[in-house]
C-alpha atoms as a PDB file:
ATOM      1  CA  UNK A   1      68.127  50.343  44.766  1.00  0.00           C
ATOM      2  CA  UNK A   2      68.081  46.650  46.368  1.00  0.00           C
ATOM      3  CA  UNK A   3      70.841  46.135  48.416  1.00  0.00           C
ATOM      4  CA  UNK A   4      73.077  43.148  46.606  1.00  0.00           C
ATOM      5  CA  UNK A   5      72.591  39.959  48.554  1.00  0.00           C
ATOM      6  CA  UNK A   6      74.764  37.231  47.823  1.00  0.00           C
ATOM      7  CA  UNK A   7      74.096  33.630  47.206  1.00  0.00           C
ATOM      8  CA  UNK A   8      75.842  31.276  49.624  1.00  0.00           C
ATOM      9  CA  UNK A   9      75.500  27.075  50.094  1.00  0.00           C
ATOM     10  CA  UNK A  10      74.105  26.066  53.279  1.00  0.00           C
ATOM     11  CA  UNK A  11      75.136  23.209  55.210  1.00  0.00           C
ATOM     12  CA  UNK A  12      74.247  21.543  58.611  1.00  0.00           C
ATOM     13  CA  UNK A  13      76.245  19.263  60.517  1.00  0.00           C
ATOM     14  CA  UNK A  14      74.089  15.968  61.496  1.00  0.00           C
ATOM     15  CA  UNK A  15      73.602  14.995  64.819  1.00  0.00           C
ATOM     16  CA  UNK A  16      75.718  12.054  63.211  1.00  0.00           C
ATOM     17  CA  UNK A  17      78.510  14.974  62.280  1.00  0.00           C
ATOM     18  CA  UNK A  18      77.594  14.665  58.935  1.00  0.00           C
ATOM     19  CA  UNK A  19      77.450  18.049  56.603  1.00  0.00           C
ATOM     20  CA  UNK A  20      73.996  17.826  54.953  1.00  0.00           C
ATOM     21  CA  UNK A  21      73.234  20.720  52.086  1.00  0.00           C
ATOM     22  CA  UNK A  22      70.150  22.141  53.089  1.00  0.00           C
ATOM     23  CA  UNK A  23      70.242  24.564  49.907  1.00  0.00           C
ATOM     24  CA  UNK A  24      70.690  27.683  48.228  1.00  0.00           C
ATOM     25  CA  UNK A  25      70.197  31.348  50.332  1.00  0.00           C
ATOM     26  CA  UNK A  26      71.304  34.932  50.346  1.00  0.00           C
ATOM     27  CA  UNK A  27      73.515  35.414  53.556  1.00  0.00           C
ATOM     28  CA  UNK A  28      71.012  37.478  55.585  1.00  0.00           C
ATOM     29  CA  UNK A  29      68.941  34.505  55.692  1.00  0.00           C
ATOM     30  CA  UNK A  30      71.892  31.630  56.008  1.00  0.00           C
ATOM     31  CA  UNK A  31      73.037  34.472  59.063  1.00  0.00           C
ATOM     32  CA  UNK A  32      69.106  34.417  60.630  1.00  0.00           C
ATOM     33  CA  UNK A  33      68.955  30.450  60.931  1.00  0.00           C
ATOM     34  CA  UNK A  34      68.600  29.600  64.754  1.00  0.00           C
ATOM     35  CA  UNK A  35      71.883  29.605  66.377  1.00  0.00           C
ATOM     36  CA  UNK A  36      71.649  25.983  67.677  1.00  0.00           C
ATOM     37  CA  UNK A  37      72.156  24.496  64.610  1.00  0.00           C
ATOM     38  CA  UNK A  38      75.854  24.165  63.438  1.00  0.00           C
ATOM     39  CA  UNK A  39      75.885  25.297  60.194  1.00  0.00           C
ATOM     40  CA  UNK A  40      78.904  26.410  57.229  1.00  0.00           C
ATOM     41  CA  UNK A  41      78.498  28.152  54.084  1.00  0.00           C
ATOM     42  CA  UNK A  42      80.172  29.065  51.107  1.00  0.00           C
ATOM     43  CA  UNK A  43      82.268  31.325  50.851  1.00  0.00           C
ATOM     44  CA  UNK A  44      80.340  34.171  49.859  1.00  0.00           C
ATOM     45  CA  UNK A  45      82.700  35.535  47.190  1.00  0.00           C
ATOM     46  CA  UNK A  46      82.817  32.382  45.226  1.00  0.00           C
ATOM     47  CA  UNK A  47      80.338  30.452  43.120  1.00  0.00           C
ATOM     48  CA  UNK A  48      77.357  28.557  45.386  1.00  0.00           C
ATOM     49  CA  UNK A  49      77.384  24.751  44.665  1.00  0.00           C
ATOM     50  CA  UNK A  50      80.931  25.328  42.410  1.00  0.00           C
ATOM     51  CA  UNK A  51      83.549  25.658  45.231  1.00  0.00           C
ATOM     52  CA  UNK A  52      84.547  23.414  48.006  1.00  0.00           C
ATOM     53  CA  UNK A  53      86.091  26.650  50.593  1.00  0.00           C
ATOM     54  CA  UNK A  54      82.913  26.700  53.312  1.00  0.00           C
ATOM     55  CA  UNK A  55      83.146  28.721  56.077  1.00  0.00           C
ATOM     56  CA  UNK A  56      81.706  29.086  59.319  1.00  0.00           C
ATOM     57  CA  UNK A  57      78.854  31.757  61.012  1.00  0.00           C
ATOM     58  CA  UNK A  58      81.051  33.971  62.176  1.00  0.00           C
ATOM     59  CA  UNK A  59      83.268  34.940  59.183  1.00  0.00           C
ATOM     60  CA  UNK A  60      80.413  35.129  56.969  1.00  0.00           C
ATOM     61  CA  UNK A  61      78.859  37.596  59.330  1.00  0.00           C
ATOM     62  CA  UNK A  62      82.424  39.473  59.522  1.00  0.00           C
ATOM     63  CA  UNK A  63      82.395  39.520  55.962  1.00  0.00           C
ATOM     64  CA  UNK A  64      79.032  40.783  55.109  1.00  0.00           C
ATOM     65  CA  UNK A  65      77.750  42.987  57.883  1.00  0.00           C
ATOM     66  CA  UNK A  66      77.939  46.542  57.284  1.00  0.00           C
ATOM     67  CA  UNK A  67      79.538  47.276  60.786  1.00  0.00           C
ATOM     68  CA  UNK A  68      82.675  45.764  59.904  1.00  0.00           C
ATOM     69  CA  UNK A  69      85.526  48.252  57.890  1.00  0.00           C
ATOM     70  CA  UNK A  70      88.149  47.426  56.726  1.00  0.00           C
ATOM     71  CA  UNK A  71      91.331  48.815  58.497  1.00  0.00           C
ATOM     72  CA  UNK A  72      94.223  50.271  55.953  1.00  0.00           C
ATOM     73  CA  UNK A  73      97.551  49.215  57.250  1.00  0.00           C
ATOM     74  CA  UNK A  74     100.372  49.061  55.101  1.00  0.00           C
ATOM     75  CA  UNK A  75     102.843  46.347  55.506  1.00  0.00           C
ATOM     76  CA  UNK A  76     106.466  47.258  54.807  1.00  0.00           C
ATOM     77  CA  UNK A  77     108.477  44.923  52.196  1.00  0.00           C
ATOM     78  CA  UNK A  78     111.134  43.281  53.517  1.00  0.00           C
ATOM     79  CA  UNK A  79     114.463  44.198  53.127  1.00  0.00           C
ATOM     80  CA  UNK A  80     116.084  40.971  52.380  1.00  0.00           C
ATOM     81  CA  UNK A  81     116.397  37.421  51.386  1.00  0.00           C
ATOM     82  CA  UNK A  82     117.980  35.983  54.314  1.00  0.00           C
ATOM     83  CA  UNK A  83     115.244  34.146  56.110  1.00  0.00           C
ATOM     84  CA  UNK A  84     116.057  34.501  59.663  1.00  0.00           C
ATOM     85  CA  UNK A  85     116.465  38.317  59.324  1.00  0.00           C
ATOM     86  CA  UNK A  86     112.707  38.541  57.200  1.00  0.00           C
ATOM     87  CA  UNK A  87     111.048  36.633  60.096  1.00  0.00           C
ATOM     88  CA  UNK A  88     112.475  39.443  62.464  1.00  0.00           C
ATOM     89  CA  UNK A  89     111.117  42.127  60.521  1.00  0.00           C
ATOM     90  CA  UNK A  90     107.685  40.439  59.908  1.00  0.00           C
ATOM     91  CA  UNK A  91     107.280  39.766  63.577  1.00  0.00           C
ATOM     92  CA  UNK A  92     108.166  44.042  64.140  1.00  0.00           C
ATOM     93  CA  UNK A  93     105.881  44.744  61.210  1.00  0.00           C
ATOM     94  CA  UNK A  94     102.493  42.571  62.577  1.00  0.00           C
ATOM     95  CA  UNK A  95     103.149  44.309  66.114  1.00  0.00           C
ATOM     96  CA  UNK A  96     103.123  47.270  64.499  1.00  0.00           C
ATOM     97  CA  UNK A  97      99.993  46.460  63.123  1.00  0.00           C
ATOM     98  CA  UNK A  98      98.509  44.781  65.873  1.00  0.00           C
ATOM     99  CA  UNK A  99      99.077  47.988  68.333  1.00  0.00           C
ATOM    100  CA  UNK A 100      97.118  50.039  65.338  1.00  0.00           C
ATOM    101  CA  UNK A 101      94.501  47.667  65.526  1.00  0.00           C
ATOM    102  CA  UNK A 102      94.004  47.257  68.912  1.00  0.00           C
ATOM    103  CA  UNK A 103      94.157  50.631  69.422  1.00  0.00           C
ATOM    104  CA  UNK A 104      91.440  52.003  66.507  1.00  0.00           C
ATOM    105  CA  UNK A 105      89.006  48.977  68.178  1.00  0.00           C
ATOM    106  CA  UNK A 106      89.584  50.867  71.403  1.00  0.00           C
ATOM    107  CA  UNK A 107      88.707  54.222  69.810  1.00  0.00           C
ATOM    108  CA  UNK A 108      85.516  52.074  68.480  1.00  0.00           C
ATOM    109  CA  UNK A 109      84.705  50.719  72.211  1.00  0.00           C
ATOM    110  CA  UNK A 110      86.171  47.331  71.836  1.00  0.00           C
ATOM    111  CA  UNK A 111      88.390  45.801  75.477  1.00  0.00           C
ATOM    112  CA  UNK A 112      91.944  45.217  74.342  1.00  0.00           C
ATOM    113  CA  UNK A 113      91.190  41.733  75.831  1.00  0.00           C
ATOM    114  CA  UNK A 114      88.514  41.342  73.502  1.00  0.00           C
ATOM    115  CA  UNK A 115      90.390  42.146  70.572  1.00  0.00           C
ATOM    116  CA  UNK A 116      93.457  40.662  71.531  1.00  0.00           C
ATOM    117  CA  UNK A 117      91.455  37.269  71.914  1.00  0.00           C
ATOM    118  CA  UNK A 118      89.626  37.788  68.355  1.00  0.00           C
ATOM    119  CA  UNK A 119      93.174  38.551  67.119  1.00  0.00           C
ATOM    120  CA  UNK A 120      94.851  35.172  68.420  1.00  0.00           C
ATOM    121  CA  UNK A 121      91.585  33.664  67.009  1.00  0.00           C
ATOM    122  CA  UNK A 122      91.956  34.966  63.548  1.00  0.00           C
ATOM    123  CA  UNK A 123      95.639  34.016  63.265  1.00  0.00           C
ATOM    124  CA  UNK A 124      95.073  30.605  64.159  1.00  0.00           C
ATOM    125  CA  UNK A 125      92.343  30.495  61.715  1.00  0.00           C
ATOM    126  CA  UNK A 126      94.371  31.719  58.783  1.00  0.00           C
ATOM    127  CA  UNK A 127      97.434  29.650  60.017  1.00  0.00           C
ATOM    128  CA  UNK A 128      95.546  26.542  59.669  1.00  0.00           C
ATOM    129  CA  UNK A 129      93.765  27.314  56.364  1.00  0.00           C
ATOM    130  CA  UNK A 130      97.492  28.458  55.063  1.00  0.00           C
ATOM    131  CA  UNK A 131      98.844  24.933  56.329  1.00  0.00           C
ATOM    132  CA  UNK A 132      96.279  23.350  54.496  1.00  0.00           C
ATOM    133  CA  UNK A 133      96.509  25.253  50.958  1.00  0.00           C
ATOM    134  CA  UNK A 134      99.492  27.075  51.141  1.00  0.00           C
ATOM    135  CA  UNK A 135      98.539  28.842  47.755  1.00  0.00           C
ATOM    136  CA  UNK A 136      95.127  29.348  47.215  1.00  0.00           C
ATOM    137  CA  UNK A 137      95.689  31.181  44.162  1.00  0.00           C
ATOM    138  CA  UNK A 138      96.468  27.814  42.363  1.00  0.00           C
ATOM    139  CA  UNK A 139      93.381  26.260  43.471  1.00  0.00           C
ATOM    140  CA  UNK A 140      90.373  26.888  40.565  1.00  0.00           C
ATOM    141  CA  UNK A 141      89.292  29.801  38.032  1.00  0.00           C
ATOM    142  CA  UNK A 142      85.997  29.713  39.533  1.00  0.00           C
ATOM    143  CA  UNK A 143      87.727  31.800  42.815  1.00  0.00           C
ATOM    144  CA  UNK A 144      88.169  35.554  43.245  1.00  0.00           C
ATOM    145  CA  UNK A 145      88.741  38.254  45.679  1.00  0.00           C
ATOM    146  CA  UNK A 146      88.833  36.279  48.940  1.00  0.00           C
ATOM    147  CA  UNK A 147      87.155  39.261  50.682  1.00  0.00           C
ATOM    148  CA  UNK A 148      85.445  42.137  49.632  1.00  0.00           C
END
């Protein structure tokens, strides 16, 4: 059976800094384009040429190679309202999470300085896409599963 390929957008960043749309392409060949050009896709999981959410080489890769699992880490709910006290336990909770992390890339042959510097990475990245649509839910019927 063919392995499912999905359809992503393609776009290349001018030497002007514009985004052209250089077309339509399942994401082995968007992620086999030469490296030198600067290019963003869409999001794999939602409609090519229907959403605006475009992302970058690297996630796409981290979201459609075969290499990369999933971990399964449970976060606990918190145990109250009061704000100051839920930021406490979130902060004990993501170390918690972190340290299982770090340690299972370890296992897998990863540096902890490598995966701490993905990690910081990665938060910022969701940080700033949080800051700019705090609820992505809201955002269009045409979305889905953010990830697979």
């Amino acid at each position: 059976m063919a392995e499912d390929k999905k359809i992503v957008e393609v776009k290349v960043t001018s030497e002007g800094g514009d985004q052209v749309a250089v077309g339509l392409m399942n994401t082995e060949q968007a992620l086999s384009l030469p490296e030198q050009m600067d290019v963003t896709v869409s999001h794999p999981d939602h409609a090519p040429g229907a959403t605006d959410e475009f992302i970058g080489r690297d996630e796409l890769r981290a979201l459609t190679e075969p290499w990369v699992e999933r971990p399964t880490i449970r976060f606990p709910a918190p145990t109250t309202d009061d704000k100051a006290v839920r930021c406490d336990e979130a902060k004990v909770a993501a170390n918690f999470a972190l340290e299982e992390i770090i340690a299972a890339a370890n296992e897998a042959g990863w540096a902890r300085q490598e995966v701490t510097n993905a990690l910081v990475e990665a938060a910022q990245f969701l940080k700033d896409a949080a800051i700019a649509d705090p609820d992505p839910a809201d955002d269009s019927a045409v979305g889905g599963n953010r990830h697979r």
